[in-house]
N, C-alpha and C. Protein backbone atom coordinates (compact mmCIF):
# COMPACT_ATOMS: atom_id res chain seq x y z
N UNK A 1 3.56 -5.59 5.78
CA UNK A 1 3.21 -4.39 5.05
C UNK A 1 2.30 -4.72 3.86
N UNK A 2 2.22 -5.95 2.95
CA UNK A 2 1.83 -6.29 2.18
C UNK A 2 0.19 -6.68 2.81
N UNK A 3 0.42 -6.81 3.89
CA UNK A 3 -1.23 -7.33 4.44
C UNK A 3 -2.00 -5.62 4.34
N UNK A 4 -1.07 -4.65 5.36
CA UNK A 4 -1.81 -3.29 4.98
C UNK A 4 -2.34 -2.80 3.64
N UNK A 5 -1.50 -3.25 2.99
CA UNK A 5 -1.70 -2.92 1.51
C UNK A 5 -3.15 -3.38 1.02
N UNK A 6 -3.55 -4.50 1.16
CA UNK A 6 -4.52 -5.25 0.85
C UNK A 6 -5.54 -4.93 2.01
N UNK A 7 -5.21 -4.60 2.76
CA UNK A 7 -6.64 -3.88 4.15
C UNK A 7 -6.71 -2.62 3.54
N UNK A 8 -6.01 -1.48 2.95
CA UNK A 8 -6.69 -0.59 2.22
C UNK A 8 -7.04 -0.71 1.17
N UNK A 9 -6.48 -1.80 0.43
CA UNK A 9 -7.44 -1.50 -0.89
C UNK A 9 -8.74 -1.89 -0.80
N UNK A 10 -9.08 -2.98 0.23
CA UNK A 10 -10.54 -3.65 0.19
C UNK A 10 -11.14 -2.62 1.00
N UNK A 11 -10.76 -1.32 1.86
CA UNK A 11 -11.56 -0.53 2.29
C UNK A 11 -11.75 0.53 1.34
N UNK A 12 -10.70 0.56 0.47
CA UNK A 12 -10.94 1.54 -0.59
C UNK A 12 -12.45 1.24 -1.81
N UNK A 13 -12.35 -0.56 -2.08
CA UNK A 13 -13.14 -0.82 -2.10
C UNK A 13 -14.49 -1.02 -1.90
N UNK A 14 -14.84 -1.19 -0.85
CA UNK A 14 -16.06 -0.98 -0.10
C UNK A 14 -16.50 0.49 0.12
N UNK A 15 -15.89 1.19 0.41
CA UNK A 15 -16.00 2.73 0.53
C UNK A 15 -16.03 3.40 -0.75
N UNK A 16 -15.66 3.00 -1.64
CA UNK A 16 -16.36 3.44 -3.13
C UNK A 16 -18.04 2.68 -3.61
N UNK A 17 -17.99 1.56 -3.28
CA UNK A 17 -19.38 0.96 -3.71
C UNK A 17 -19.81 1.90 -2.80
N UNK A 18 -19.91 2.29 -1.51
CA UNK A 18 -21.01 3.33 -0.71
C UNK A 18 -20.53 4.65 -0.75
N UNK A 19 -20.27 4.93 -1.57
CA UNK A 19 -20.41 6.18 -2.20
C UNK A 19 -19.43 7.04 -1.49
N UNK A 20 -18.49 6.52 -0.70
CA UNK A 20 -17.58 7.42 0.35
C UNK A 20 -16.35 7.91 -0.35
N UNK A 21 -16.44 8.74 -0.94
CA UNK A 21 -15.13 9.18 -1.75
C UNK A 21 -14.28 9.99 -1.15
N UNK A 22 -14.19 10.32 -0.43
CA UNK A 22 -12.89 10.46 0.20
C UNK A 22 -12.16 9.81 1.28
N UNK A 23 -13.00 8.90 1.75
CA UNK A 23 -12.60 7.75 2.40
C UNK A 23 -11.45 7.17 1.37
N UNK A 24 -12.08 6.73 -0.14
CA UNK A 24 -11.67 5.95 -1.12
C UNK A 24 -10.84 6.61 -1.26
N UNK A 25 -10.62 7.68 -1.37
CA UNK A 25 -9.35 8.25 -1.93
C UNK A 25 -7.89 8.20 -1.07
N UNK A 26 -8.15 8.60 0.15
CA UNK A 26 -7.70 8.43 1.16
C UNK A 26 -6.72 7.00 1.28
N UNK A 27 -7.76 6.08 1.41
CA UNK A 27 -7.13 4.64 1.89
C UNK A 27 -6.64 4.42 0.10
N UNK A 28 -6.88 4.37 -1.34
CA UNK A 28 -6.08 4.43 -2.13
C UNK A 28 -4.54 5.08 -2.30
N UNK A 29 -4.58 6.18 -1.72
CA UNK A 29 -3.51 6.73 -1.62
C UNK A 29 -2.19 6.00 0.06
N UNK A 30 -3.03 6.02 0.74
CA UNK A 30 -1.94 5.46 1.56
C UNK A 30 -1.82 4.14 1.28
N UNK A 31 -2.22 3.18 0.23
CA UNK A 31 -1.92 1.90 -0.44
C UNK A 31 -1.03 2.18 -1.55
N UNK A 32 -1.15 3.07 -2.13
CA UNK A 32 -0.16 3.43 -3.12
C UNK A 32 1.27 4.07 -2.07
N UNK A 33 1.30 4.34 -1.21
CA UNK A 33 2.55 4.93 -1.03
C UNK A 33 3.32 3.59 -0.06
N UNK A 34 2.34 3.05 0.10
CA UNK A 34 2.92 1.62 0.76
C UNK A 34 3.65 1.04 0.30
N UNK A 35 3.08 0.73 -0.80
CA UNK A 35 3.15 0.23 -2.09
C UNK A 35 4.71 0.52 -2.59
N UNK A 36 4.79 1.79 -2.78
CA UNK A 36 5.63 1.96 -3.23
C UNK A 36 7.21 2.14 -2.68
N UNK A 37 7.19 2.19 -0.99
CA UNK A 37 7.71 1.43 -0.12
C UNK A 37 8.42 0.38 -0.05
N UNK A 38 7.08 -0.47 -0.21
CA UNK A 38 7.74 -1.59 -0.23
C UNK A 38 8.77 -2.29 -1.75
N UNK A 39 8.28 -1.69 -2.39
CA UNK A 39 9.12 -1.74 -3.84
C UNK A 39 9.99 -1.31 -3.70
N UNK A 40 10.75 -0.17 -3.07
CA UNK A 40 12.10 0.63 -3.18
C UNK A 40 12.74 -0.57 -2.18
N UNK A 41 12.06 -0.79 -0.64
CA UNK A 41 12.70 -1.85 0.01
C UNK A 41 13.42 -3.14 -0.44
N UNK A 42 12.45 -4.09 -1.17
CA UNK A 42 12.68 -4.75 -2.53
C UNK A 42 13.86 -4.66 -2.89
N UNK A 43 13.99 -3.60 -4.03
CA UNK A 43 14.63 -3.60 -4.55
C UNK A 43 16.00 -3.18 -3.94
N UNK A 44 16.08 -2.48 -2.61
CA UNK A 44 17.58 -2.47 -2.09
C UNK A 44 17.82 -3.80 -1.39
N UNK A 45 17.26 -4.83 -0.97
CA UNK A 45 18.01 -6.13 -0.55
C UNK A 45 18.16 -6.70 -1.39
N UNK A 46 17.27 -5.93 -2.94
CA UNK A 46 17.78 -7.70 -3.91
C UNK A 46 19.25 -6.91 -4.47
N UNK A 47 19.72 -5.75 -4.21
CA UNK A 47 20.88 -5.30 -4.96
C UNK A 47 21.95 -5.29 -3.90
N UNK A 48 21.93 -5.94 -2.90
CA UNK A 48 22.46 -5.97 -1.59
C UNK A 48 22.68 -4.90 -0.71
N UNK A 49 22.06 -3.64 -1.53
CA UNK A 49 22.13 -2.08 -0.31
C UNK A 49 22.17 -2.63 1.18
N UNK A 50 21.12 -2.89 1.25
CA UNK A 50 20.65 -3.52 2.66
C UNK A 50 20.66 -4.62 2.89
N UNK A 51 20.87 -5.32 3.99
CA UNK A 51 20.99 -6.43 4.77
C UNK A 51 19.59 -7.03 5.46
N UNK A 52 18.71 -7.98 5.19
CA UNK A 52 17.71 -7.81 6.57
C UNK A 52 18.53 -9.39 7.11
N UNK A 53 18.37 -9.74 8.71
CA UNK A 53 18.94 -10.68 9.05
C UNK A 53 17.90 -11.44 9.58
């Protein structure tokens, strides 16, 4: 998930230098909700909610 994260931001990237703004906005936003995903995930195995095996 952390690799997606970083494949949209560098398209978010590139798609802002060429002027594509809603591309940019787009792939910013589904990096941010990834993002933030993966942080709630995080944080329930480090408090032992969840188990991964």
């Amino acid at each position: 998930m952390i690799g997606w994260i970083l494949t949209l931001l560098v398209v978010a990237a590139i798609a802002g230098l060429l002027g594509m703004h809603r591309v940019q906005g787009a792939a910013l936003t589904a990096a941010k909700w990834l993002a933030i995903i993966v942080l709630i995930l995080f944080l329930l195995v480090l408090f032992g909610i969840i188990a991964l095996v």
